[in-house]
PDB file of N, CA and C in Angstrom:
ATOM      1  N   UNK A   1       0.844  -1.176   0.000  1.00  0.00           N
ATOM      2  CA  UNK A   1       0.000   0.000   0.000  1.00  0.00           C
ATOM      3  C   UNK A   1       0.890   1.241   0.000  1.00  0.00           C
ATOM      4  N   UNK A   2       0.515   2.289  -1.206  1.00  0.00           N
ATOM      5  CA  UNK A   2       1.307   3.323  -0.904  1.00  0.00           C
ATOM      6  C   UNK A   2       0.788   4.399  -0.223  1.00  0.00           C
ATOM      7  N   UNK A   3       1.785   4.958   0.975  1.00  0.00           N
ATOM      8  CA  UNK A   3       1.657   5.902   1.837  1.00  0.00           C
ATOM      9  C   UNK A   3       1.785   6.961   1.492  1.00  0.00           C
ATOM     10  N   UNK A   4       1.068   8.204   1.358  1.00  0.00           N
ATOM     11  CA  UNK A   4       1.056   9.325   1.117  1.00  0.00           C
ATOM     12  C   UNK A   4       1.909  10.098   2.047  1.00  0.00           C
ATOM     13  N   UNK A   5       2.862  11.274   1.822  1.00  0.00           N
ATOM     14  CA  UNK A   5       3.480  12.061   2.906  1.00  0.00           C
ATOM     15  C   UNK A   5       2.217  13.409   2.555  1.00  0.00           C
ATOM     16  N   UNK A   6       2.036  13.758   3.411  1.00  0.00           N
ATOM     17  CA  UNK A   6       0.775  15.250   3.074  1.00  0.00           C
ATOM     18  C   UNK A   6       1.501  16.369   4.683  1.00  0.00           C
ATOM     19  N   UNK A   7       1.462  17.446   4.092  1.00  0.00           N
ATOM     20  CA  UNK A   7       2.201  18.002   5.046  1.00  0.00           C
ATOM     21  C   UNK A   7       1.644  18.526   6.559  1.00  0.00           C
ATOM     22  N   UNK A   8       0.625  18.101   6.784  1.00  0.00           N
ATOM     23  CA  UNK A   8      -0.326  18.375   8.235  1.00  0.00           C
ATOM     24  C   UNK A   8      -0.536  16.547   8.182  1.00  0.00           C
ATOM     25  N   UNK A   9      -0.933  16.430   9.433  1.00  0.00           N
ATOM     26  CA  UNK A   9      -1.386  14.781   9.972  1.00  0.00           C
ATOM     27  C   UNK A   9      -2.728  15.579  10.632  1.00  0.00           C
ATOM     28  N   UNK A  10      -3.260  14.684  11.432  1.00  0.00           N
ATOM     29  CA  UNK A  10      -4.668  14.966  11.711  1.00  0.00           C
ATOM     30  C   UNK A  10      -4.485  15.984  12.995  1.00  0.00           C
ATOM     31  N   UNK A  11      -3.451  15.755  13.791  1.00  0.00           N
ATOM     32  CA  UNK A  11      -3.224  16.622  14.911  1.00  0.00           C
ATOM     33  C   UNK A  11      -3.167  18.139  14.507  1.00  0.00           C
ATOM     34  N   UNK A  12      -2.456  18.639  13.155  1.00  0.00           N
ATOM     35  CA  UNK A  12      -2.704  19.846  12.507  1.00  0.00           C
ATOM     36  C   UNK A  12      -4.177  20.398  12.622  1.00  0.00           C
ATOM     37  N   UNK A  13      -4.657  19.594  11.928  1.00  0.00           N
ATOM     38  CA  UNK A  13      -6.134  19.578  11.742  1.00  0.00           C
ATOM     39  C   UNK A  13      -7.020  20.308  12.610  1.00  0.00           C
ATOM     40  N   UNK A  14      -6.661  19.370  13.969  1.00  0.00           N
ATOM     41  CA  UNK A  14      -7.540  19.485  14.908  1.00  0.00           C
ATOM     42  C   UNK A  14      -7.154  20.530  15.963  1.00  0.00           C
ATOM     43  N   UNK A  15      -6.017  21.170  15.560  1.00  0.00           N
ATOM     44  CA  UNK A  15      -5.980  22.376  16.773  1.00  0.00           C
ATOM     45  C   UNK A  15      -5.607  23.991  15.655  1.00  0.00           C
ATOM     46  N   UNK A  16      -5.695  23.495  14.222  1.00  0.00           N
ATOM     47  CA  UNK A  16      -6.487  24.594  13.275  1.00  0.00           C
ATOM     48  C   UNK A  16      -7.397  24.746  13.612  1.00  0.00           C
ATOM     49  N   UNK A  17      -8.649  23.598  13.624  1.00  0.00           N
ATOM     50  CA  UNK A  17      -9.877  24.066  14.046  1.00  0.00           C
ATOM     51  C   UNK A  17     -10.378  24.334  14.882  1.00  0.00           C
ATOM     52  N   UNK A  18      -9.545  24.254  16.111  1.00  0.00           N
ATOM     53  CA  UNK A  18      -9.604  24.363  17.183  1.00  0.00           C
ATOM     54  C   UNK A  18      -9.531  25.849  17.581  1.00  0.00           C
ATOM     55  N   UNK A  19      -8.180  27.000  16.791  1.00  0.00           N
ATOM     56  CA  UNK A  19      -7.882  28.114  16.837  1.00  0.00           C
ATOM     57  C   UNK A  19      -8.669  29.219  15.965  1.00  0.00           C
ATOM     58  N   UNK A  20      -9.503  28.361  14.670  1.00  0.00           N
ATOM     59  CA  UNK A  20     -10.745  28.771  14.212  1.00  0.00           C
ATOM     60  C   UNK A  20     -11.967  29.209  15.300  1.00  0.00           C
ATOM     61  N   UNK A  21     -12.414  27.998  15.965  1.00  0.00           N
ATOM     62  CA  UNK A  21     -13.112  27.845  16.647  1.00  0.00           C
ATOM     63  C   UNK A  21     -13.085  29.340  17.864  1.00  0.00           C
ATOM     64  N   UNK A  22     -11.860  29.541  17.962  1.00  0.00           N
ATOM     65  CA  UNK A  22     -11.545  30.644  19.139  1.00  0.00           C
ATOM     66  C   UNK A  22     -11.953  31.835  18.687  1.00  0.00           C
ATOM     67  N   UNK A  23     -11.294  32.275  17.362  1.00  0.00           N
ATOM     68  CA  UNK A  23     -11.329  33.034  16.471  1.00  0.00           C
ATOM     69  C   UNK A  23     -12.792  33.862  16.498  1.00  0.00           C
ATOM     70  N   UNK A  24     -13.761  33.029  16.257  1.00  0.00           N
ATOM     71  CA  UNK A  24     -14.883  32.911  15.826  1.00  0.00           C
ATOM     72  C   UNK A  24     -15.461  33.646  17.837  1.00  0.00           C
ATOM     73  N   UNK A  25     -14.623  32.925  18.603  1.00  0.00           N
ATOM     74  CA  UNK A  25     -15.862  33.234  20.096  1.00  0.00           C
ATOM     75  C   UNK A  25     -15.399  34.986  19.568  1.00  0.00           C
ATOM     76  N   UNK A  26     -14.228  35.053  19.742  1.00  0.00           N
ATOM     77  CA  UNK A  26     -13.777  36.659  19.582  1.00  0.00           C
ATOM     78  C   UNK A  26     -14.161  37.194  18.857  1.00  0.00           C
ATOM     79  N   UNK A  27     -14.901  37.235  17.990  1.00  0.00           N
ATOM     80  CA  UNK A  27     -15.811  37.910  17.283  1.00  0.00           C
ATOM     81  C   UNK A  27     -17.182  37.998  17.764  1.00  0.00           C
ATOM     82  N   UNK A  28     -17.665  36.707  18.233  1.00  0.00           N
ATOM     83  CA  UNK A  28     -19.199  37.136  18.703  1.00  0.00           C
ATOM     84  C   UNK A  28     -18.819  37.802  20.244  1.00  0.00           C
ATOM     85  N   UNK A  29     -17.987  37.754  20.702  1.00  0.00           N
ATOM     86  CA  UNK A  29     -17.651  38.609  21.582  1.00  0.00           C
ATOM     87  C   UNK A  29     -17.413  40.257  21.476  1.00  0.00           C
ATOM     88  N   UNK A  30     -17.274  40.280  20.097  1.00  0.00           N
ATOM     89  CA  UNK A  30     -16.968  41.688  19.560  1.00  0.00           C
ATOM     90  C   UNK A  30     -18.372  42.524  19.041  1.00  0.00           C
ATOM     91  N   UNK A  31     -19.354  41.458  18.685  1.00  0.00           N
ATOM     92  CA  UNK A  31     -20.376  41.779  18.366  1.00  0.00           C
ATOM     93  C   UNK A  31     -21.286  43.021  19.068  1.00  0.00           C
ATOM     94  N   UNK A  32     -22.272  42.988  19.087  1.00  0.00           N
ATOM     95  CA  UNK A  32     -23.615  43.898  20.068  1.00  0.00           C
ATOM     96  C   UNK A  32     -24.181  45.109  19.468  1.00  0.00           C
ATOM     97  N   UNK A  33     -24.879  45.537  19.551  1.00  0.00           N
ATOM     98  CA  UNK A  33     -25.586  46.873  19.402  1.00  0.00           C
ATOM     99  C   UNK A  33     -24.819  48.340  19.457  1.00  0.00           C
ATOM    100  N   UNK A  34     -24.859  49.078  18.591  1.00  0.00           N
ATOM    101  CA  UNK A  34     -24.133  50.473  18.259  1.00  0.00           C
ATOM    102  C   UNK A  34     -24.855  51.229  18.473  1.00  0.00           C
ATOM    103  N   UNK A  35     -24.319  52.407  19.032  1.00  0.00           N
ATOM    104  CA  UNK A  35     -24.875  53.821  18.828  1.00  0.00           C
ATOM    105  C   UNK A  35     -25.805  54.257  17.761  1.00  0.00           C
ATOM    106  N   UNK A  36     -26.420  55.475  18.310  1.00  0.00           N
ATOM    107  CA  UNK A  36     -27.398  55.859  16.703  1.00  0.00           C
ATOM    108  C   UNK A  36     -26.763  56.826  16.892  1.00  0.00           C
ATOM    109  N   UNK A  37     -27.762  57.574  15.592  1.00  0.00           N
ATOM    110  CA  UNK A  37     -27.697  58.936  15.737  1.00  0.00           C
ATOM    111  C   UNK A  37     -28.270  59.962  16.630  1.00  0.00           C
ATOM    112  N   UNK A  38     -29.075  59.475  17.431  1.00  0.00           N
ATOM    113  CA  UNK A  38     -30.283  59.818  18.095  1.00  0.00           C
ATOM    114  C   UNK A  38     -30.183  59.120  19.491  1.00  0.00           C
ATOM    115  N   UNK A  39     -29.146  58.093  19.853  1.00  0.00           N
ATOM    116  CA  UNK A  39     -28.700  57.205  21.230  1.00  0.00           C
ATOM    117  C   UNK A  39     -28.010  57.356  21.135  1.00  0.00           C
ATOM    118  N   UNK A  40     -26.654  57.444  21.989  1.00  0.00           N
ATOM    119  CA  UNK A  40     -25.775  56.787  22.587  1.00  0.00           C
ATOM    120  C   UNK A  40     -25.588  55.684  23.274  1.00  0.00           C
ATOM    121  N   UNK A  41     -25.221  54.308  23.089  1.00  0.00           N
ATOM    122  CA  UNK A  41     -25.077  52.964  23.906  1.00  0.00           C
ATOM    123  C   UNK A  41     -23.561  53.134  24.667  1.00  0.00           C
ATOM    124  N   UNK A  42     -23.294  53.452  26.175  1.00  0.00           N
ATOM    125  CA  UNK A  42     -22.431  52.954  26.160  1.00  0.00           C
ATOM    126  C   UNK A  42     -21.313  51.927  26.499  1.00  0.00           C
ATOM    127  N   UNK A  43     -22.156  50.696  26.087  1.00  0.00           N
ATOM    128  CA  UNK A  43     -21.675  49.538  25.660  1.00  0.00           C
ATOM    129  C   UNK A  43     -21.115  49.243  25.175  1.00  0.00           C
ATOM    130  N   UNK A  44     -20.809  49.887  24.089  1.00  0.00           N
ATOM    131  CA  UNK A  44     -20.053  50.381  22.850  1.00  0.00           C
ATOM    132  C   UNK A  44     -18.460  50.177  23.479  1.00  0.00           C
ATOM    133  N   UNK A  45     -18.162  50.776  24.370  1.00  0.00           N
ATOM    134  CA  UNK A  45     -16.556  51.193  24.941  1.00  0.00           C
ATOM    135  C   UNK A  45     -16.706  49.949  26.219  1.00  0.00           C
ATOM    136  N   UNK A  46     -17.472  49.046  26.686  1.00  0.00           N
ATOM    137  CA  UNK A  46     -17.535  47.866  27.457  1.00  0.00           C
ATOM    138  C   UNK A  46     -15.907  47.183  27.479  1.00  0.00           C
ATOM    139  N   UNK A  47     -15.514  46.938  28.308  1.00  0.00           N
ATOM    140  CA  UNK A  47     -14.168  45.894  28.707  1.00  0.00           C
ATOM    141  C   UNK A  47     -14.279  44.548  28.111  1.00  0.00           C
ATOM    142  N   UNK A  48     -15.498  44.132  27.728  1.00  0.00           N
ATOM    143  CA  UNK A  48     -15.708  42.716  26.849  1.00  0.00           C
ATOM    144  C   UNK A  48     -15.497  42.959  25.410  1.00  0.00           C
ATOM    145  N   UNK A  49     -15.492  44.253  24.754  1.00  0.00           N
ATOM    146  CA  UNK A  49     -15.541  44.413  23.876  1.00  0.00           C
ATOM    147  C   UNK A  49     -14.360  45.455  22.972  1.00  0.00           C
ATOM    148  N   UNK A  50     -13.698  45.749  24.122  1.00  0.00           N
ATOM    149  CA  UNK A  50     -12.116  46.356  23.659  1.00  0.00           C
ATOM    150  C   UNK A  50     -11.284  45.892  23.867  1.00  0.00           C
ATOM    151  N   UNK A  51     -11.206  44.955  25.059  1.00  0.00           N
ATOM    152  CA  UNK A  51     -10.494  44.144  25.798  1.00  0.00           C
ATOM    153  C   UNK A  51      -9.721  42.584  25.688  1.00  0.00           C
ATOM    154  N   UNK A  52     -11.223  42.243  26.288  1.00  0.00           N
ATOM    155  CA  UNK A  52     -11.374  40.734  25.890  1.00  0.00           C
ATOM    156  C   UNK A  52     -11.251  40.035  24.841  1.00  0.00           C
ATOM    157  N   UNK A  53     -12.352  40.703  23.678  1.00  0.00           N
ATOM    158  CA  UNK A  53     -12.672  40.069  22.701  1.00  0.00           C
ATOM    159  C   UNK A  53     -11.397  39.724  21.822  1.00  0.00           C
ATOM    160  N   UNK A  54     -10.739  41.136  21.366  1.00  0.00           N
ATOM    161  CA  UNK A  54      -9.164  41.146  20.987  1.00  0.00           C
ATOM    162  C   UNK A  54      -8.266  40.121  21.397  1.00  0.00           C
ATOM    163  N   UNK A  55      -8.184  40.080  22.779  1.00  0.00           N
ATOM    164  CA  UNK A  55      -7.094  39.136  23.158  1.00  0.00           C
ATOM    165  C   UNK A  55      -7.603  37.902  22.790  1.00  0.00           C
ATOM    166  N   UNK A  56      -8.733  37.706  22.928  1.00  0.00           N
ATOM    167  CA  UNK A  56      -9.448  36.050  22.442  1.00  0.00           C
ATOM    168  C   UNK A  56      -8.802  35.818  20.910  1.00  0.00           C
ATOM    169  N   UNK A  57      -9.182  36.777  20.169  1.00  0.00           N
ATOM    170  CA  UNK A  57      -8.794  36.927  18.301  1.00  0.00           C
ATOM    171  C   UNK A  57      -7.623  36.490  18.199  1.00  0.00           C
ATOM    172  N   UNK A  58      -6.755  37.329  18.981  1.00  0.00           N
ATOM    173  CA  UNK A  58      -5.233  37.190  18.880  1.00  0.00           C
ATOM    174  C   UNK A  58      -4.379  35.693  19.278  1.00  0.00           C
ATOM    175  N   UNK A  59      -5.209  35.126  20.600  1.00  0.00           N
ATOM    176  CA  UNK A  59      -4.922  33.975  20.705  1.00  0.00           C
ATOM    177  C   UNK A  59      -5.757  32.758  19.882  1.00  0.00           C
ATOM    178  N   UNK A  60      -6.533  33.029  18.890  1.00  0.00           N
ATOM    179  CA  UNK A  60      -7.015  32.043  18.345  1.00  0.00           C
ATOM    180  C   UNK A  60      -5.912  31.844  17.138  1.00  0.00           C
ATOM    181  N   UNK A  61      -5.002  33.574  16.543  1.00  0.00           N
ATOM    182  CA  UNK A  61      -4.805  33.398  15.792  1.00  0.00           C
ATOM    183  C   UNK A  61      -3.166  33.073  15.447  1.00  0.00           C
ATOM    184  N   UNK A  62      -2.775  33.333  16.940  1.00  0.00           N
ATOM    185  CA  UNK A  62      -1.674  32.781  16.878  1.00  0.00           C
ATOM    186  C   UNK A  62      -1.524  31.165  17.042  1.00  0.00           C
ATOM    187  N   UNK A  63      -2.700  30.859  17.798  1.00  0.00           N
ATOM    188  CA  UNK A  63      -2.960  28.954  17.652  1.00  0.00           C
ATOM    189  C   UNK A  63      -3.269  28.163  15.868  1.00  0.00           C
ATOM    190  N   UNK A  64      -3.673  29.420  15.332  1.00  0.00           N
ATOM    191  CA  UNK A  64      -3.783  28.711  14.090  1.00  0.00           C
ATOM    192  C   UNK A  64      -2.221  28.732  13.669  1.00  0.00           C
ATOM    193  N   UNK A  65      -1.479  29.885  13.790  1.00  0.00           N
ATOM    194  CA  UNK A  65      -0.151  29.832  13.199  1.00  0.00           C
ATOM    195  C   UNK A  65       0.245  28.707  13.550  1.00  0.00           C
ATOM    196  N   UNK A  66       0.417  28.506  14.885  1.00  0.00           N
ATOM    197  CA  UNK A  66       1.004  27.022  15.054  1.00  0.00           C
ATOM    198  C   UNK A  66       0.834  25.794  14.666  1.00  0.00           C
ATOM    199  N   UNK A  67      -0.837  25.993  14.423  1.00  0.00           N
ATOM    200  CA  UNK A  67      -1.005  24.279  13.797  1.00  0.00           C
ATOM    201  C   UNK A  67      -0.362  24.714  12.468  1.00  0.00           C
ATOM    202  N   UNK A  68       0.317  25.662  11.722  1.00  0.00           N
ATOM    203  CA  UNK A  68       0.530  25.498  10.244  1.00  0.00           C
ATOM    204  C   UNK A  68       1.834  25.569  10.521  1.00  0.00           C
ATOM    205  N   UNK A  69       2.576  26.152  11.622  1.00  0.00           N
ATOM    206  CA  UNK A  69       3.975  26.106  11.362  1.00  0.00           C
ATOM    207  C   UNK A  69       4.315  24.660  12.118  1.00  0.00           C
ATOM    208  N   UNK A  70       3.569  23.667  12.957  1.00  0.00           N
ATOM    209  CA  UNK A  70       3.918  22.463  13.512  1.00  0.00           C
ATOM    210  C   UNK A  70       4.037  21.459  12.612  1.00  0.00           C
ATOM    211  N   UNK A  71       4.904  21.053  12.881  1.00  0.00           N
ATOM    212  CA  UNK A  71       5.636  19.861  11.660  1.00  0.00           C
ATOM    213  C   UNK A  71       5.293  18.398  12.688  1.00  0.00           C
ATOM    214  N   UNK A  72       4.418  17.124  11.631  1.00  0.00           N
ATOM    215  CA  UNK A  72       3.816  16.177  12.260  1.00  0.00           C
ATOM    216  C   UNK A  72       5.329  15.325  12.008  1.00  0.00           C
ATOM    217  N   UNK A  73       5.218  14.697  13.468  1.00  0.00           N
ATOM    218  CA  UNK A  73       5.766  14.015  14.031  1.00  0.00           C
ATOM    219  C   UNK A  73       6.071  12.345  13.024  1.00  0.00           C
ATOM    220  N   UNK A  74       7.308  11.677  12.454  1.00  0.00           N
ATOM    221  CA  UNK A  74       6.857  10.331  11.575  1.00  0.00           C
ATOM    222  C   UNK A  74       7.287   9.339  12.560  1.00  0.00           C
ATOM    223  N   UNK A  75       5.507   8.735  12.024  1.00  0.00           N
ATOM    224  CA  UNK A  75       5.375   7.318  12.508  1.00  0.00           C
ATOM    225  C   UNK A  75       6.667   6.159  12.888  1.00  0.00           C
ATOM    226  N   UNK A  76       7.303   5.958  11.681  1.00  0.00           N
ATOM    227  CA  UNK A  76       8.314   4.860  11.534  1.00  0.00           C
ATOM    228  C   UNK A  76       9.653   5.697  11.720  1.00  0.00           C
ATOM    229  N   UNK A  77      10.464   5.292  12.345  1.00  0.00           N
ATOM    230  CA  UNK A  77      11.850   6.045  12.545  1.00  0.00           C
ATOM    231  C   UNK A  77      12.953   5.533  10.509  1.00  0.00           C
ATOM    232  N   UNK A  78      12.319   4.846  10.186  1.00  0.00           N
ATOM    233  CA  UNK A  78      12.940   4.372   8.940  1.00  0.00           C
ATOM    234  C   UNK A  78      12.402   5.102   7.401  1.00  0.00           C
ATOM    235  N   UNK A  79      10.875   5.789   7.967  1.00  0.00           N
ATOM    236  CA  UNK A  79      10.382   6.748   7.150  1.00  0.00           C
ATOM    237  C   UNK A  79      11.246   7.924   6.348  1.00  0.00           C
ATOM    238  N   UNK A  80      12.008   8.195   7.577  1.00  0.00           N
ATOM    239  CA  UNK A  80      12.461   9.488   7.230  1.00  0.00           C
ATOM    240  C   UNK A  80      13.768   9.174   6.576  1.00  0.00           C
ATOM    241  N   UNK A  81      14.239   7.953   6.580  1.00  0.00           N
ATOM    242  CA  UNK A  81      15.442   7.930   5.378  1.00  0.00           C
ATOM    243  C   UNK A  81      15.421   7.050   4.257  1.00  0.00           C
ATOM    244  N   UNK A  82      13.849   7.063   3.679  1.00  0.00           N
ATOM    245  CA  UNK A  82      13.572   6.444   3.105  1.00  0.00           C
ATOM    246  C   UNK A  82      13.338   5.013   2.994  1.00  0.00           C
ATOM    247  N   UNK A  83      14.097   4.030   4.116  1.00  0.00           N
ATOM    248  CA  UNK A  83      14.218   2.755   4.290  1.00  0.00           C
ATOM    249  C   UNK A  83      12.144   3.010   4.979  1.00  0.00           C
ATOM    250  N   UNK A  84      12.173   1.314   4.159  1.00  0.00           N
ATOM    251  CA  UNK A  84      11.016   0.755   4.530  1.00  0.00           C
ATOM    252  C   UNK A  84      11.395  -0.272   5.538  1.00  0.00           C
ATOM    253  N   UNK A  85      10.640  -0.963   6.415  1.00  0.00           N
ATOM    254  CA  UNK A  85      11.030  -2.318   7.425  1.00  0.00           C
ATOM    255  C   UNK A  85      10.096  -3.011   6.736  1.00  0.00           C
ATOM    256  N   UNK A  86      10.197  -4.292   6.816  1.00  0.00           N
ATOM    257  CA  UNK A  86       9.529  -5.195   6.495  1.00  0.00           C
ATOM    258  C   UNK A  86       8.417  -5.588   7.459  1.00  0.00           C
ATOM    259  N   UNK A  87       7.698  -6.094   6.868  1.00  0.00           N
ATOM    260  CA  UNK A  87       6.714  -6.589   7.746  1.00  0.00           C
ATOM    261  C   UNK A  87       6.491  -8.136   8.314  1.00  0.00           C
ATOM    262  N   UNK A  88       6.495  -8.275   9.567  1.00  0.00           N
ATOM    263  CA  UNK A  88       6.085  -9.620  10.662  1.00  0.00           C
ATOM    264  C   UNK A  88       4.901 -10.655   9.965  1.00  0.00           C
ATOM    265  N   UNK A  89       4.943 -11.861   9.521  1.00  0.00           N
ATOM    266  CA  UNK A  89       4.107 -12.094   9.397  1.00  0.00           C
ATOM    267  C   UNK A  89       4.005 -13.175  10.554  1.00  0.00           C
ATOM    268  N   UNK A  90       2.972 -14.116  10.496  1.00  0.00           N
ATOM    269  CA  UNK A  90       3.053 -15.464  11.153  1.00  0.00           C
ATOM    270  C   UNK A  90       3.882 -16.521  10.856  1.00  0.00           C
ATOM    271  N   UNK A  91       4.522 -16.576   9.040  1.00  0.00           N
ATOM    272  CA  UNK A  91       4.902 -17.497   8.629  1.00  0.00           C
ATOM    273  C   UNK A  91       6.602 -17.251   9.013  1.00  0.00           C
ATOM    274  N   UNK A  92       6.939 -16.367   9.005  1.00  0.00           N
ATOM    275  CA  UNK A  92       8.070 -15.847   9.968  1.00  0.00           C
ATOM    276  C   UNK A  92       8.555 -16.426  11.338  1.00  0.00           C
ATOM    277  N   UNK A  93       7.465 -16.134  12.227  1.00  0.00           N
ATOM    278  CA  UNK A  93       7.672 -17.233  13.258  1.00  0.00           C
ATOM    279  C   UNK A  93       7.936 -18.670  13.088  1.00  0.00           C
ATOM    280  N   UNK A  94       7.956 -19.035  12.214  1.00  0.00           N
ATOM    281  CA  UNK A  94       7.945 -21.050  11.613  1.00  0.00           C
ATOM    282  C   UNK A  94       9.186 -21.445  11.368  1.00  0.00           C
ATOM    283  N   UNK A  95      10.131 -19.908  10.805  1.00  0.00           N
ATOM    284  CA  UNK A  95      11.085 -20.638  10.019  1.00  0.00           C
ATOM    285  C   UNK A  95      12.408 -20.918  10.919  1.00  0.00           C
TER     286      UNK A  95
END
């Protein structure tokens, strides 16, 4: 069977989407209701929403950097210099 090398493994994957996932609170965190012309909200200048929300963004988006700059770990120590190992069978044990 031939093995594909692809440059993320599933652990990439899952803490990309993971730093997506963050990304995303920091924004609905950024969200809410604005001023009019005719109101003032001031909610608007809130500590959840100059504050917080930002630092949430920033750490989602430096977690994505990492899943793209993290290099997956290889399975077989013989992978990486091209050597294949053979494989164990049962009939092995016999001889």
């Amino acid at each position: 069977m031939d093995k594909r090398n692809f440059a993320f493994d599933r652990v990439n994957y899952i803490l990309l989407a993971i730093g997506m996932a963050v990304v995303v609170v920091g924004f609905v965190l950024m969200s809410g209701g604005g001023s009019t012309e005719t109101a003032f909200n001031p909610d608007v200048f809130s500590a959840r929403r100059i504050k917080v929300a930002p630092v949430v963004c920033l750490a989602g988006f430096v977690s994505m950097i990492y899943a793209v700059a993290r290099k997956p770990k290889d399975r077989a120590a013989g992978s990486a210099s091209g050597e294949e190992k053979p494989l164990k069978t049962g009939a092995d044990e016999l001889d």
